[in-house]
Protein backbone atom coordinates (compact mmCIF):
# COMPACT_ATOMS: atom_id res chain seq x y z
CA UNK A 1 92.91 44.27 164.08
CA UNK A 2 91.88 47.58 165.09
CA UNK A 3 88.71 49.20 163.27
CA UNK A 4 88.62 53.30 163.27
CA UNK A 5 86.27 55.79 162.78
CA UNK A 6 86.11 59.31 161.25
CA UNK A 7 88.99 61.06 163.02
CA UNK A 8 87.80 62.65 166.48
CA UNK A 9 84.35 60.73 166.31
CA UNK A 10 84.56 58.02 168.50
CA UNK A 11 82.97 54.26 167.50
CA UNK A 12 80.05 53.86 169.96
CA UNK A 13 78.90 50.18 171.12
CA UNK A 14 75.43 49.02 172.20
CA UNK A 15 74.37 46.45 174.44
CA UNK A 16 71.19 44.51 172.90
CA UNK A 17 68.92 43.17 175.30
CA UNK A 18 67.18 46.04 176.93
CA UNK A 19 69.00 48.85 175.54
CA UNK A 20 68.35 48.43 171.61
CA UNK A 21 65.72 45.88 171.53
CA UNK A 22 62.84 44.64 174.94
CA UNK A 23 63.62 41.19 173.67
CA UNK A 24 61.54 39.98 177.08
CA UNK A 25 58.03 38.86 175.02
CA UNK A 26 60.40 36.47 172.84
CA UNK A 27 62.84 35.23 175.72
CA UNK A 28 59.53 34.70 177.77
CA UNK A 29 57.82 32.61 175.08
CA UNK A 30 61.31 31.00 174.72
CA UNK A 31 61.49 30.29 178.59
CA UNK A 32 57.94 28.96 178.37
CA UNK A 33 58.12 26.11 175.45
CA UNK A 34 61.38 25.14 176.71
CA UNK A 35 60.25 24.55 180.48
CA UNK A 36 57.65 22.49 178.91
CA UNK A 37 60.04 20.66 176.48
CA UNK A 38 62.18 19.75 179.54
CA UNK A 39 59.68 18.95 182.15
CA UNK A 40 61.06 21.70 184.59
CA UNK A 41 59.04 24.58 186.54
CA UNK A 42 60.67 27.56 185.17
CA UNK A 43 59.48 31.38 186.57
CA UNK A 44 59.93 32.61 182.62
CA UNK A 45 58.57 36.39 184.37
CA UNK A 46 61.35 35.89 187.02
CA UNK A 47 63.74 35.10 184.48
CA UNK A 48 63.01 38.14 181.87
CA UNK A 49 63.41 40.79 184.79
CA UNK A 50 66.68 40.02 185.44
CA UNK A 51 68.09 40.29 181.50
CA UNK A 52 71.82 40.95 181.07
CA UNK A 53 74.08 38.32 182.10
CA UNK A 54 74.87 35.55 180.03
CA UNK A 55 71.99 32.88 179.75
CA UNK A 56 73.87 30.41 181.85
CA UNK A 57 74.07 32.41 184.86
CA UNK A 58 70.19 31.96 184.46
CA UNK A 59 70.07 28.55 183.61
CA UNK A 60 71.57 27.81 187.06
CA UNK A 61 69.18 29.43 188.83
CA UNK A 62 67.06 26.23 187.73
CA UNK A 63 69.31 23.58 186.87
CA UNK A 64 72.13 21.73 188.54
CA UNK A 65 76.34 22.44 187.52
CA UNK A 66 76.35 19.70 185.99
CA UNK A 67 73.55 20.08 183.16
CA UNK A 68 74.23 23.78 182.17
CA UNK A 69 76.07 22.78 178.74
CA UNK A 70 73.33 20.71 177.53
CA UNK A 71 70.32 22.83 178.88
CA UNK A 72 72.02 26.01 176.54
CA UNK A 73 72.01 24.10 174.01
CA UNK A 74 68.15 23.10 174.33
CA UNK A 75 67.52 26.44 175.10
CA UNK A 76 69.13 28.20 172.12
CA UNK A 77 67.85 25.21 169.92
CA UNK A 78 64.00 26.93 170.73
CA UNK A 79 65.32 30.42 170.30
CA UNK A 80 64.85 31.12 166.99
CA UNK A 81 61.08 30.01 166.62
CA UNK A 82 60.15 31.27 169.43
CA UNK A 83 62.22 34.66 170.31
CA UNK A 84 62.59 36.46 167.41
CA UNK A 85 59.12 37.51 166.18
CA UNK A 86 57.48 38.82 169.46
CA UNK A 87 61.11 41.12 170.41
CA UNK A 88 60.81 45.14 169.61
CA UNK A 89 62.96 47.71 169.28
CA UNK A 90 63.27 50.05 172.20
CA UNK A 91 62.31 53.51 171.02
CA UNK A 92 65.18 55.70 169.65
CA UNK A 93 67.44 52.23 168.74
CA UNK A 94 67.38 52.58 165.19
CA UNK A 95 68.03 56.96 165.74
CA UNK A 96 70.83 56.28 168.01
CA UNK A 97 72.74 54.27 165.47
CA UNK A 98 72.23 56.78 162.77
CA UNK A 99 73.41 59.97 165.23
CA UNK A 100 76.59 58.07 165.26
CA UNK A 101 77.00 57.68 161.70
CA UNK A 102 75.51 60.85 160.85
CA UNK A 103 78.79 62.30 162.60
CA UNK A 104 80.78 59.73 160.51
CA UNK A 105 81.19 57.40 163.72
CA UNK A 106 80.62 53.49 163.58
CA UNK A 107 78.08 51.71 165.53
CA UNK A 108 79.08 48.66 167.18
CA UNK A 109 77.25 45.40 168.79
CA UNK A 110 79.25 44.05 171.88
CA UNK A 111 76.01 41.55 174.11
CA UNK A 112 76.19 38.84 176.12
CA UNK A 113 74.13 37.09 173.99
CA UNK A 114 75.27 34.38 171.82
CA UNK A 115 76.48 35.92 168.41
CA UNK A 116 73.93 34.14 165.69
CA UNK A 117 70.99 34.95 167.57
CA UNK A 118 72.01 38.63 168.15
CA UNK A 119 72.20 39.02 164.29
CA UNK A 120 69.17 37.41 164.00
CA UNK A 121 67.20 40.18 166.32
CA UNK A 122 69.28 42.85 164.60
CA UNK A 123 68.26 41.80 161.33
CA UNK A 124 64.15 40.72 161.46
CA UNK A 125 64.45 44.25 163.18
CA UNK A 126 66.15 46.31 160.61
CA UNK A 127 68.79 47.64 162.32
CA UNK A 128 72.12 47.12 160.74
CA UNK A 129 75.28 48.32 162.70
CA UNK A 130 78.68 48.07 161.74
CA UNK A 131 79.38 45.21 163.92
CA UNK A 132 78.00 42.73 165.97
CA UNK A 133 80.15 40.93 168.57
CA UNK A 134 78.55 38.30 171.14
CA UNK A 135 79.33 36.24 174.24
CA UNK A 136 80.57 38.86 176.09
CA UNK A 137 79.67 39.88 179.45
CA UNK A 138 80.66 42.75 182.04
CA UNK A 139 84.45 42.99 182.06
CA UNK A 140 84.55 40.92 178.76
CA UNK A 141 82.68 43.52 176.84
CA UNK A 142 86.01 45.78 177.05
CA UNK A 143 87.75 43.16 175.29
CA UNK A 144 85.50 43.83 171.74
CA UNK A 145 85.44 47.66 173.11
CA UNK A 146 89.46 48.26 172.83
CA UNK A 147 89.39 46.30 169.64
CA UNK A 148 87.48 48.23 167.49
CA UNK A 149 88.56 51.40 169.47
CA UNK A 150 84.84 52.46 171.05
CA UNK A 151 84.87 55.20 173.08
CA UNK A 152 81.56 55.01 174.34
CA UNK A 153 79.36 52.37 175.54
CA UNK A 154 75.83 52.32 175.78
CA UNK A 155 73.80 49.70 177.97
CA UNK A 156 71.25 49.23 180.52
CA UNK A 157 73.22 47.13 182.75
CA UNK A 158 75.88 47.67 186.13
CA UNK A 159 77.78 44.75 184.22
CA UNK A 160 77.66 47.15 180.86
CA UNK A 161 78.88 50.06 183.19
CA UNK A 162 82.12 47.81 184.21
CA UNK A 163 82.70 47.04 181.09
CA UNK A 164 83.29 50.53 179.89
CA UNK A 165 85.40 51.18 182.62
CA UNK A 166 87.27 47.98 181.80
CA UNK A 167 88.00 49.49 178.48
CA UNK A 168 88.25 53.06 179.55
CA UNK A 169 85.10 54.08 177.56
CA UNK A 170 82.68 56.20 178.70
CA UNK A 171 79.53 54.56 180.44
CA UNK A 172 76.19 55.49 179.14
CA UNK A 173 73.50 54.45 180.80
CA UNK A 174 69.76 53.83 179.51
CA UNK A 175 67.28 52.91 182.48
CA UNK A 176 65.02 50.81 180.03
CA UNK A 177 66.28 47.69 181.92
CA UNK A 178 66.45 45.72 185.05
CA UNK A 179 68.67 48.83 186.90
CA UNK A 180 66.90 51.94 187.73
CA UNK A 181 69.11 55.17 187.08
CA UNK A 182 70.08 55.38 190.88
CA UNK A 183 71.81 51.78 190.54
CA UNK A 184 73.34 52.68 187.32
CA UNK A 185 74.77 56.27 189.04
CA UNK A 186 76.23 54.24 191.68
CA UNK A 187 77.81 51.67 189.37
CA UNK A 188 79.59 54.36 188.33
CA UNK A 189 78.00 55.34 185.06
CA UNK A 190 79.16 58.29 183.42
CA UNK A 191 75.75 59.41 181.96
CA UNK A 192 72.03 58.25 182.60
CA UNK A 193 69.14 58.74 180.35
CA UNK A 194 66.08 57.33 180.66
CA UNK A 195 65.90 55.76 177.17
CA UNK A 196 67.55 55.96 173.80
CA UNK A 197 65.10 58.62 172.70
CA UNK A 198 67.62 61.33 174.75
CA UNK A 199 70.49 59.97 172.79
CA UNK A 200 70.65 61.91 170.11
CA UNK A 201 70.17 65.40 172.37
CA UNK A 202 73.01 63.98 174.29
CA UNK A 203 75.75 62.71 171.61
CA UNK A 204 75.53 66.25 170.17
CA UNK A 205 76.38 67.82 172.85
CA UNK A 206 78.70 65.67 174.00
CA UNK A 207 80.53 66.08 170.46
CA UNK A 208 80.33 69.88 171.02
């Protein structure tokens, strides 16, 4: 199915973690109650600085192969008490999302982050885009990209920068998570800002 916006405004996805919301106080607290639950030294600081893959390339920083399935599933069982409440939005998320549909553009969801518990952020948070797709990292965000025909892709991430050039987006760049705007540059990013704040400045421009 292919999902359109106003003719000649593009549809514009957003990572979540670290580009719309800091959801490191909730992951942290998250990290924290589930080392304990499990009985396994965790580094939950470690863990949060390094947001943006999917949470088991984490996992097996501190588990072996074999118990990755079941440790997720521990994991996301906490999740919900424990991450939601503490996580913010990043300043300028909910104004970014309204620049696009101010110019009669859709605003789009594509994280890594397993789908249920992005919609739960999303919504304690207030911000409602048009779509929220999860479990999709790097090269696999251009597969939700080309579907619902984004032309730009925000995210904090070098994996978010692949993926837009997986799906032949443009790669914007927000330095409000683990990469600093040099990494993000020489990822290949198309455009760096230093937060959301500068989106709005830049999307009218960029729509001339």
């Amino acid at each position: 199915m292919s999902f359109m916006a106003t003719p000649g405004i593009p549809t514009v996805g957003f990572d979540l973690d670290m580009t719309l919301i800091d959801s490191r106080p909730g992951i942290k607290a998250t990290y924290q109650a589930f080392s304990a639950q499990v009985g396994v030294p965790i580094d939950a600081d470690l863990a949060v600085s390094r947001l943006g893959p999917p949470l088991e390339h984490e996992l097996a920083n501190w588990f072996p192969a074999a118990e990755i399935v079941e440790r997720v599933a521990q994991y996301r069982a906490l999740y919900p008490t424990y991450a939601i409440e503490p996580s913010l939005a990043l300043p300028g998320a909910r104004d970014a999302i309204q620049a696009v549909r101010e110019a009669g553009g859709r605003a789009i969801v594509v994280t890594a982050k397993n789908e249920p518990h992005a919609k739960l952020h999303l919504s304690h948070l207030g911000i409602d885009p048009d779509a929220v797709i999860g479990g999709l990292w790097a090269e696999g965000k251009a597969e939700a990209l080309r579907e619902h025909g984004a032309g730009v892709y925000v995210g904090d991430h070098t994996g978010d920068v692949r993926g837009a050039a997986h799906a032949g987006a443009l790669s914007v760049a927000v330095a409000t998570g683990p990469c600093d705007a040099t990494e993000l540059k020489a990822a290949g990013a198309d455009v760096v800002l230093t937060d959301l704040t500068e989106f709005r400045a830049w999307w009218e421009a960029y729509r001339g």
